[in-house]
Protein backbone atom coordinates (compact mmCIF):
# COMPACT_ATOMS: atom_id res chain seq x y z
CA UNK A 1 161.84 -94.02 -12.39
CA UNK A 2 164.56 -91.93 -13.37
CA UNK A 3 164.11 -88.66 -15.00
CA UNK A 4 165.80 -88.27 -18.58
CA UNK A 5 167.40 -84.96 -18.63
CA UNK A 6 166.34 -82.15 -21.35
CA UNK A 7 168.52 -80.02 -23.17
CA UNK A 8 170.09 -76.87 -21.59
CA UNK A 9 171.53 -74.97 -24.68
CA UNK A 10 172.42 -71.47 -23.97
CA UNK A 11 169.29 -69.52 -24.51
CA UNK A 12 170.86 -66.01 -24.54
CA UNK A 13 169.61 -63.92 -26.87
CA UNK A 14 166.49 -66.03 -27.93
CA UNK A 15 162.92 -64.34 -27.39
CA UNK A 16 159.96 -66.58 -26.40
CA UNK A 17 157.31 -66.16 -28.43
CA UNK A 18 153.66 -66.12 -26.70
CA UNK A 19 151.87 -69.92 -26.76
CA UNK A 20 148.61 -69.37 -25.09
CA UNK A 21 146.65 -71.69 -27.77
CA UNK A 22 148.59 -74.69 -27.90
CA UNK A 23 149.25 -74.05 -23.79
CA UNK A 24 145.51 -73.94 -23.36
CA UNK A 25 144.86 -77.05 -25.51
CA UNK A 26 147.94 -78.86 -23.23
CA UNK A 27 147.33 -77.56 -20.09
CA UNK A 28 143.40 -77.40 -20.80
CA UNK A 29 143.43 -81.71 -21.63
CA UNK A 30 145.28 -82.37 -18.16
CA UNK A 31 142.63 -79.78 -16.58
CA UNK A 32 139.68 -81.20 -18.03
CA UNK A 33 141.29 -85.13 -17.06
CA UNK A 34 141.84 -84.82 -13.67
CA UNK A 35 138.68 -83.21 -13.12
CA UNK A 36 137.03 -86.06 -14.97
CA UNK A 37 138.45 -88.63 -12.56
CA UNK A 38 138.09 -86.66 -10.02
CA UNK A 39 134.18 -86.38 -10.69
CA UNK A 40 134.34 -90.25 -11.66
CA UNK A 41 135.16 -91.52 -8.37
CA UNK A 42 132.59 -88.93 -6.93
CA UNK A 43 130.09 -89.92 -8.81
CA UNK A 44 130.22 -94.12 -8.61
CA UNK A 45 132.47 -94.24 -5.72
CA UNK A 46 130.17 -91.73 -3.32
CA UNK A 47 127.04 -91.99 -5.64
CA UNK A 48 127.21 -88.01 -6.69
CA UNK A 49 125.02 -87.14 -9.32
CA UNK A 50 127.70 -85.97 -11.25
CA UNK A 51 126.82 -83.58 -14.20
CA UNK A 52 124.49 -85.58 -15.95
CA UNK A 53 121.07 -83.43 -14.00
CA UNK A 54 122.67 -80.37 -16.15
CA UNK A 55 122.12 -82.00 -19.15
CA UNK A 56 118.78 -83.62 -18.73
CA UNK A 57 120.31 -86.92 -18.66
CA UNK A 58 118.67 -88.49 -15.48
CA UNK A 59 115.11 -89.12 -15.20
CA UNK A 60 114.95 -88.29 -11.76
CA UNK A 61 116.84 -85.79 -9.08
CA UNK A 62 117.23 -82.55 -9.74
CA UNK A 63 120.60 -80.40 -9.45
CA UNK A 64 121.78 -79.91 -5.86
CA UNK A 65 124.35 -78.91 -4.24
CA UNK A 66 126.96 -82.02 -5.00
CA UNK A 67 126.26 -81.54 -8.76
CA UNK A 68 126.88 -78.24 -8.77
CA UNK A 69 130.12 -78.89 -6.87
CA UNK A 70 131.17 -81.10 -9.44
CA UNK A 71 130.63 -78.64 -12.36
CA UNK A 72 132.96 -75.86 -10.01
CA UNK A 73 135.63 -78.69 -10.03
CA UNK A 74 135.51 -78.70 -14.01
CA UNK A 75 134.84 -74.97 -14.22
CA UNK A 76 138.05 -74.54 -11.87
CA UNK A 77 140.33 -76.70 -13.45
CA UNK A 78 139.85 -75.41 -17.13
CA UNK A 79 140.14 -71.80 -15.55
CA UNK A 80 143.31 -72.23 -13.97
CA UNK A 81 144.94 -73.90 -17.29
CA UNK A 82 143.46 -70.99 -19.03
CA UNK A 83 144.98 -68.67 -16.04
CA UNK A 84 148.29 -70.12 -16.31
CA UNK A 85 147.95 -70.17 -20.32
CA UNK A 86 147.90 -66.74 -20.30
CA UNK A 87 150.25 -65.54 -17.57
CA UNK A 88 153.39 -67.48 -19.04
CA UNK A 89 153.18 -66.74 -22.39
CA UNK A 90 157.27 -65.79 -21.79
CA UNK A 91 158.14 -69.23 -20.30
CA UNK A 92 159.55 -71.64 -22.51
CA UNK A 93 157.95 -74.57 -23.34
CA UNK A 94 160.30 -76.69 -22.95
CA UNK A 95 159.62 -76.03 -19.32
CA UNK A 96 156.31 -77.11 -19.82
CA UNK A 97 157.12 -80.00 -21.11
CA UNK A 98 159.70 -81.15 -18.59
CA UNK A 99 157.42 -80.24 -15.67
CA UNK A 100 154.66 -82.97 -17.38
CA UNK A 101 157.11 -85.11 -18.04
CA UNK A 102 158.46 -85.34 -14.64
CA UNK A 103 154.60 -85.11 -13.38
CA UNK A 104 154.37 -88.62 -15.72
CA UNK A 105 157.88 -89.97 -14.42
CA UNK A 106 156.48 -89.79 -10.58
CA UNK A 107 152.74 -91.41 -11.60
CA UNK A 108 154.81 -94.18 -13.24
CA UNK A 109 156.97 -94.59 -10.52
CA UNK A 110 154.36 -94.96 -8.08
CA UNK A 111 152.18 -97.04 -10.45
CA UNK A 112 155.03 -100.06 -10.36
CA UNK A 113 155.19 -99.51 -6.46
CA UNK A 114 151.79 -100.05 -6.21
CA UNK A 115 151.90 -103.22 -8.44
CA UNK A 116 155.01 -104.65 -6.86
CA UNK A 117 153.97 -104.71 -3.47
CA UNK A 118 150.19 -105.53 -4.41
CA UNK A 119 151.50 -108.81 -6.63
CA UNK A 120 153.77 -109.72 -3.60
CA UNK A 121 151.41 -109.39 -0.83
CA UNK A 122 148.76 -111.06 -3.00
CA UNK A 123 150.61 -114.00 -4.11
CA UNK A 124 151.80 -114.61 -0.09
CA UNK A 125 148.45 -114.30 1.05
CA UNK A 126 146.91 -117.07 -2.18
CA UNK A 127 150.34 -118.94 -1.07
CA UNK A 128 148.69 -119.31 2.69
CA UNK A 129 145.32 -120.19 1.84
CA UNK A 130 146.55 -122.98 -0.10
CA UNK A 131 149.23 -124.51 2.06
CA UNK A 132 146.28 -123.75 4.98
CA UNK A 133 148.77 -121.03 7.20
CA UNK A 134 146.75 -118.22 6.92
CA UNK A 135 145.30 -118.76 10.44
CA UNK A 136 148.95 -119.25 12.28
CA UNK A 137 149.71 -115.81 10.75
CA UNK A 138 146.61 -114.22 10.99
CA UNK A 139 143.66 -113.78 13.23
CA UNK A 140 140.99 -116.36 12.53
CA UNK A 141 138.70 -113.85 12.27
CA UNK A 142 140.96 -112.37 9.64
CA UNK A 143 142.25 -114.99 7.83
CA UNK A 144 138.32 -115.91 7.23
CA UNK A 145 137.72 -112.32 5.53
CA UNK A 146 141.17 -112.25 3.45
CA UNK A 147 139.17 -115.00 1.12
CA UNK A 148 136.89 -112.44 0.33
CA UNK A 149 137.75 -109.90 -2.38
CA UNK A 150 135.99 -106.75 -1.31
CA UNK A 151 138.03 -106.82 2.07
CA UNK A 152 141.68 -107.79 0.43
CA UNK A 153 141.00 -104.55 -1.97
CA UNK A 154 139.84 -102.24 1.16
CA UNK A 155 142.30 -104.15 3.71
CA UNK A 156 145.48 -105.21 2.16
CA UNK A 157 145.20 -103.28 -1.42
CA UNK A 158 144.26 -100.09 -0.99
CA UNK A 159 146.53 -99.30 2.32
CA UNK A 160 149.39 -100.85 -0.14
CA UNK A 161 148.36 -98.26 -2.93
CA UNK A 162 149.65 -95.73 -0.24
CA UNK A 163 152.85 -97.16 0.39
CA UNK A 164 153.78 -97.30 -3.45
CA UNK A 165 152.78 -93.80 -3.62
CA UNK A 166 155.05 -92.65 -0.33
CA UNK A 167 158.17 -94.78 -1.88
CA UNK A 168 157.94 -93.27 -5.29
CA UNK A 169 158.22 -90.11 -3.61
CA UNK A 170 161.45 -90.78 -1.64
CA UNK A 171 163.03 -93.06 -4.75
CA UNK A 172 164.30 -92.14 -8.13
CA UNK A 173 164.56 -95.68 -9.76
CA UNK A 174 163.55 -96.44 -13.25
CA UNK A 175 160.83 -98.82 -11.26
CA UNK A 176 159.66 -100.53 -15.29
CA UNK A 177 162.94 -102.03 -15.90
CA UNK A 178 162.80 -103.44 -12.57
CA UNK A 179 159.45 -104.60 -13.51
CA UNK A 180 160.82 -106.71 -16.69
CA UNK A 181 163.22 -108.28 -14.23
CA UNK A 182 160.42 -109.28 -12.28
CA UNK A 183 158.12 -110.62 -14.84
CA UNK A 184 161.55 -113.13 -16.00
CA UNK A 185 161.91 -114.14 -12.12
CA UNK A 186 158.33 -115.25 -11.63
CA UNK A 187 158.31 -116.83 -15.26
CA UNK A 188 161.59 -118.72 -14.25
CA UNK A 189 159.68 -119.66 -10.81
CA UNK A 190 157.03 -121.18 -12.66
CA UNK A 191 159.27 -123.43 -14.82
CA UNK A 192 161.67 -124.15 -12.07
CA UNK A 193 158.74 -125.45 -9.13
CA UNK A 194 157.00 -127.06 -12.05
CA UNK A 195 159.99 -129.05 -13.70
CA UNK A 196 161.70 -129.80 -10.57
CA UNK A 197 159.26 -130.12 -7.65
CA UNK A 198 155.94 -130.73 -9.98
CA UNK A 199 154.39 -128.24 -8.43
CA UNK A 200 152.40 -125.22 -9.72
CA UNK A 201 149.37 -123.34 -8.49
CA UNK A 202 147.32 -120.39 -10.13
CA UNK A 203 148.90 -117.66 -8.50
CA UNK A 204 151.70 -118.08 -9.90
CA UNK A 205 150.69 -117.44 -13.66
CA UNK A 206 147.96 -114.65 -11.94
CA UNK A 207 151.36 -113.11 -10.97
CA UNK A 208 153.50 -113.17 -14.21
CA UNK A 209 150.57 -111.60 -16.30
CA UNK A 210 149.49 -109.29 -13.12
CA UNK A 211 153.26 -108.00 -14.02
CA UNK A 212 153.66 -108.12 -17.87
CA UNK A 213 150.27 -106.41 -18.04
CA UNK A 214 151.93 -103.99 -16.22
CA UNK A 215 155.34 -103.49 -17.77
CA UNK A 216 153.21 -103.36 -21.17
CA UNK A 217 150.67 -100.51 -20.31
CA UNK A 218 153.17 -98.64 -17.80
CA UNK A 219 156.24 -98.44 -20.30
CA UNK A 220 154.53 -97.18 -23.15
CA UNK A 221 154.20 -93.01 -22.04
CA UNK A 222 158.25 -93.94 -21.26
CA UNK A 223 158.86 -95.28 -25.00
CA UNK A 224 157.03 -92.30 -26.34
CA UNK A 225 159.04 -90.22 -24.65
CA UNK A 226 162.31 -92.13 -26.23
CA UNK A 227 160.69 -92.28 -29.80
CA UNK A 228 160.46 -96.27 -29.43
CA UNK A 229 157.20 -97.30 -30.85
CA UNK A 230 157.05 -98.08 -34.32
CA UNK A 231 156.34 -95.20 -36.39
CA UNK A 232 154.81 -96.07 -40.09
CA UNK A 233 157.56 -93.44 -41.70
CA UNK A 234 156.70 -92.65 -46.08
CA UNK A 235 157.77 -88.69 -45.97
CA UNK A 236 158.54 -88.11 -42.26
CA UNK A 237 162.26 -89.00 -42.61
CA UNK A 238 162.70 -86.75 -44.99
CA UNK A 239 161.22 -83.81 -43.42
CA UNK A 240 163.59 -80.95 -42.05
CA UNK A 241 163.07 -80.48 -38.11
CA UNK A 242 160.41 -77.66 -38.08
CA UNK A 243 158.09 -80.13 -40.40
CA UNK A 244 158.78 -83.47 -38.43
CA UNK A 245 157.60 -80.73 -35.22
CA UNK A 246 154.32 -79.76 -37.05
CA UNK A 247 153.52 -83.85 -37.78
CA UNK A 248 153.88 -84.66 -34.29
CA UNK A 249 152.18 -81.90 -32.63
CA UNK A 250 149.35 -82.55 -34.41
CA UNK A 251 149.22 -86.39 -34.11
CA UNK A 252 149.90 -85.49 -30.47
CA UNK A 253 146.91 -84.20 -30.09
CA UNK A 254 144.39 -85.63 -32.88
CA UNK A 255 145.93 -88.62 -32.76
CA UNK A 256 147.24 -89.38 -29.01
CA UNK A 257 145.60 -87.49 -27.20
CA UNK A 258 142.17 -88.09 -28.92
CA UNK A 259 143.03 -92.00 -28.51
CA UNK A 260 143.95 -91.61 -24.23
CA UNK A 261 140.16 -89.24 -24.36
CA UNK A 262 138.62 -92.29 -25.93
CA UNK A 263 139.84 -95.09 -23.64
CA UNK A 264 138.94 -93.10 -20.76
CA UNK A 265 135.49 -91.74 -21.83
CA UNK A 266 134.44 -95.51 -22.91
CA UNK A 267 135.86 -97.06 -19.91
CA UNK A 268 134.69 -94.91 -17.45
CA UNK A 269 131.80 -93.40 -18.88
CA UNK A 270 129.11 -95.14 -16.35
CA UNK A 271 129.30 -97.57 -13.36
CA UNK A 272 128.85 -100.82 -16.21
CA UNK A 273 131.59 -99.33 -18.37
CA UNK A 274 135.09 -101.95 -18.71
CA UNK A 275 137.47 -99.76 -16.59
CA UNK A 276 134.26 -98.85 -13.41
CA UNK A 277 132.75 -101.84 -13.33
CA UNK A 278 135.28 -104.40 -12.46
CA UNK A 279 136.88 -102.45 -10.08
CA UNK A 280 133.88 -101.36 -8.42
CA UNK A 281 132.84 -104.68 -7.63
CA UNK A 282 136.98 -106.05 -6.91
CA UNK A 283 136.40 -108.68 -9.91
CA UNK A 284 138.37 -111.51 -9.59
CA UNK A 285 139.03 -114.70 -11.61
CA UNK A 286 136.73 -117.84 -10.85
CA UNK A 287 139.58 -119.16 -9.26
CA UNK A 288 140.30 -118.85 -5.41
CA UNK A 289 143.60 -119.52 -5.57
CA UNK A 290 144.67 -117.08 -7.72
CA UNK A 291 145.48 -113.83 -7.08
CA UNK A 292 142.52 -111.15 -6.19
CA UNK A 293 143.72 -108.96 -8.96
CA UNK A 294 141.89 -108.50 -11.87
CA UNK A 295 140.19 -105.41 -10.93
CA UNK A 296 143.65 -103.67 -10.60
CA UNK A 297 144.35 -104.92 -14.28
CA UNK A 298 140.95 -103.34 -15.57
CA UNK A 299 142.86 -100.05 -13.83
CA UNK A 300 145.77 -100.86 -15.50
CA UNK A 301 143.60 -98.94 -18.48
CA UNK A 302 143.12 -95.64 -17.19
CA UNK A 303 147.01 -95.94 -16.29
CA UNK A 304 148.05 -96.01 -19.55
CA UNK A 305 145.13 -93.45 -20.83
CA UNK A 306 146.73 -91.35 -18.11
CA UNK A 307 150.24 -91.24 -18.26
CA UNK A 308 149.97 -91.27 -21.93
CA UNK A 309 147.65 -88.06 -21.69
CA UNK A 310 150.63 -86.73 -19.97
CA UNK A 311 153.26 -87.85 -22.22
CA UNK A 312 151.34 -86.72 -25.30
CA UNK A 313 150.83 -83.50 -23.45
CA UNK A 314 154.43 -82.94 -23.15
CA UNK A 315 155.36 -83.87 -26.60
CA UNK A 316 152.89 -81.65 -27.64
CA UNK A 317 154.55 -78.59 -25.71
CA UNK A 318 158.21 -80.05 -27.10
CA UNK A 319 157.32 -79.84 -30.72
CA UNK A 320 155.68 -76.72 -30.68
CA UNK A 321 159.34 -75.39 -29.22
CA UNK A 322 160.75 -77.08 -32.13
CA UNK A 323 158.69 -75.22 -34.39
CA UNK A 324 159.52 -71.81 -32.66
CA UNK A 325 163.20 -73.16 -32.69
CA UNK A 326 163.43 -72.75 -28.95
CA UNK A 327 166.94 -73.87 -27.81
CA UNK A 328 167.14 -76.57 -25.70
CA UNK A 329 166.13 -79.20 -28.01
CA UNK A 330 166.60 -83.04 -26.63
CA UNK A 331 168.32 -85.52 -29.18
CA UNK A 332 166.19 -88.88 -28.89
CA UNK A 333 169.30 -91.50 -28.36
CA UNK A 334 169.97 -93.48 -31.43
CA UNK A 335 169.99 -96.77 -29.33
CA UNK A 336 166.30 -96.54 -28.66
CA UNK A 337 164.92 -94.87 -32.52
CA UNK A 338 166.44 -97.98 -34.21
């Protein structure tokens, strides 16, 4: 994914004003995320006890030493956003903002890797079992376990997962757009094996929603960023650029960011909740044809929560520069507001 450039205006002359409450409350949401998904897969991945003993929330166990190292990784995150709060009260946000914005632009990036090669090696693998090749490829051994969903997620998924992560760090592409392209080329296979051969299996649809779900949940931190979603506008257009900064840091954070805390906290909250429980148990659809995916779209969820934590995170940063009239302020392209 490509990384819009900010603003450079000359900045001579202009003294930065200490930020260390609306850094905290920036820095401070990322802190406290991270460490929440961090304890998540802790606690229902490696069945931690997570922090629930402190608060009397568990009828049995007591608080050892994995629940207390859970609390330090909460503890230590929100004290190193508060460290950092403090020491660059002279940095301009605007920095701030770029660096979560590029933070965003790689966990984007590396989410459409991940669902690229995931959907491909998926939809080759259903391809096999139905045209019966997977043992001429494959080990019979293999080709026996690939049916079953727990071993395509640990096997063929998760090692996958890596790979997207390695290229997004060696590519720069705007890896969404690519993803629309996609989504129109496995549509168009649909129609064209269907009309002209009569031929269509499940995988095939699995695939083009696998994708759209994707482009759809993935693009939205980028059209933030661009001003593209609809914006319900009575007064706003009207409002001189220090007011239209005050609106949108606080529906950044009361609004957004509340929103991404609410996905996340219902979703992930326990091991039944609708982002944990499918993908702990690699939930497919009833059909065994189709693509062993539907866990990954339950992730799809915290993806968005995620990167539009970050997004609201940065916007939060930018208008607060706008209201301190920081130089270096980014003009949203025209093209995309309208």
């Amino acid at each position: 994914m490509a990384t819009a450039a900010f603003a450079t205006d000359d900045s001579a002359g202009y003294v930065y004003q200490p930020a260390p409450v609306i850094r905290m409350i920036g820095w401070g949401s990322l802190a406290a995320m991270f460490a929440f998904l961090i304890n998540n897969v802790l606690t229902f991945w490696f069945n931690w006890p997570g922090l629930a003993p402190f608060f009397g929330w568990q009828s049995t166990g007591g608080i050892g030493v994995q629940a207390f190292i859970q609390l330090a990784i909460l503890i230590g995150a929100l004290a190193l956003a508060a460290r950092y709060a403090i020491k660059s009260k002279n940095t301009p946000l605007r920095d701030d903002a770029r660096r979560v914005h590029d933070w965003n632009t790689f966990f984007i990036r590396a989410a459409f890797w991940v669902v690229f090669l995931v959907g491909l090696a998926d939809m080759a693998i259903s391809a096999m079992t139905i045209e019966n090749a997977l043992e001429s490829v494959f080990p019979p051994e293999v080709a026996s376990q690939l049916g079953k969903p727990v071993y395509r997620g640990t096997y063929i998924h998760a090692p996958l997962i890596i790979v997207g992560i390695l290229l997004a760090m060696v590519t720069r592409t705007l890896g969404f757009l690519w993803l629309a392209l996609l989504v129109v080329v496995a549509e168009l296979g649909i129609v064209f094996t269907r009309f002209v051969f009569s031929y269509e299996q499940a995988y095939m649809g699995d695939l083009v929603r696998f994708w759209y779900a994707a482009l759809f949940l993935f693009a939205s931190a980028y059209t933030l960023y661009e001003d593209g979603h609809v914006r319900v506008d009575v007064f706003y257009a009207g409002f001189n650029r220090r007011k239209k900064a005050f609106v949108n840091s606080v529906g950044s954070v009361l609004l957004g960011m509340s929103l991404c805390w609410t996905v996340l906290l219902l979703g992930m909250w326990s091991k039944a909740a609708i982002i944990n429980s499918p993908i702990l148990a690699f939930e497919i659809t009833q059909s065994n044809t189709g693509l062993f995916v539907k866990y990954f779209m339950a992730g799809f969820l915290a993806v968005f929560a995620v990167s539009m934590m970050m997004q609201f995170v940065s916007a939060l940063f930018d208008a607060a520069a706008d209201r301190r009239e920081e130089p270096g302020a980014r003009e949203i392209s025209a093209e995309i507001t309208h």
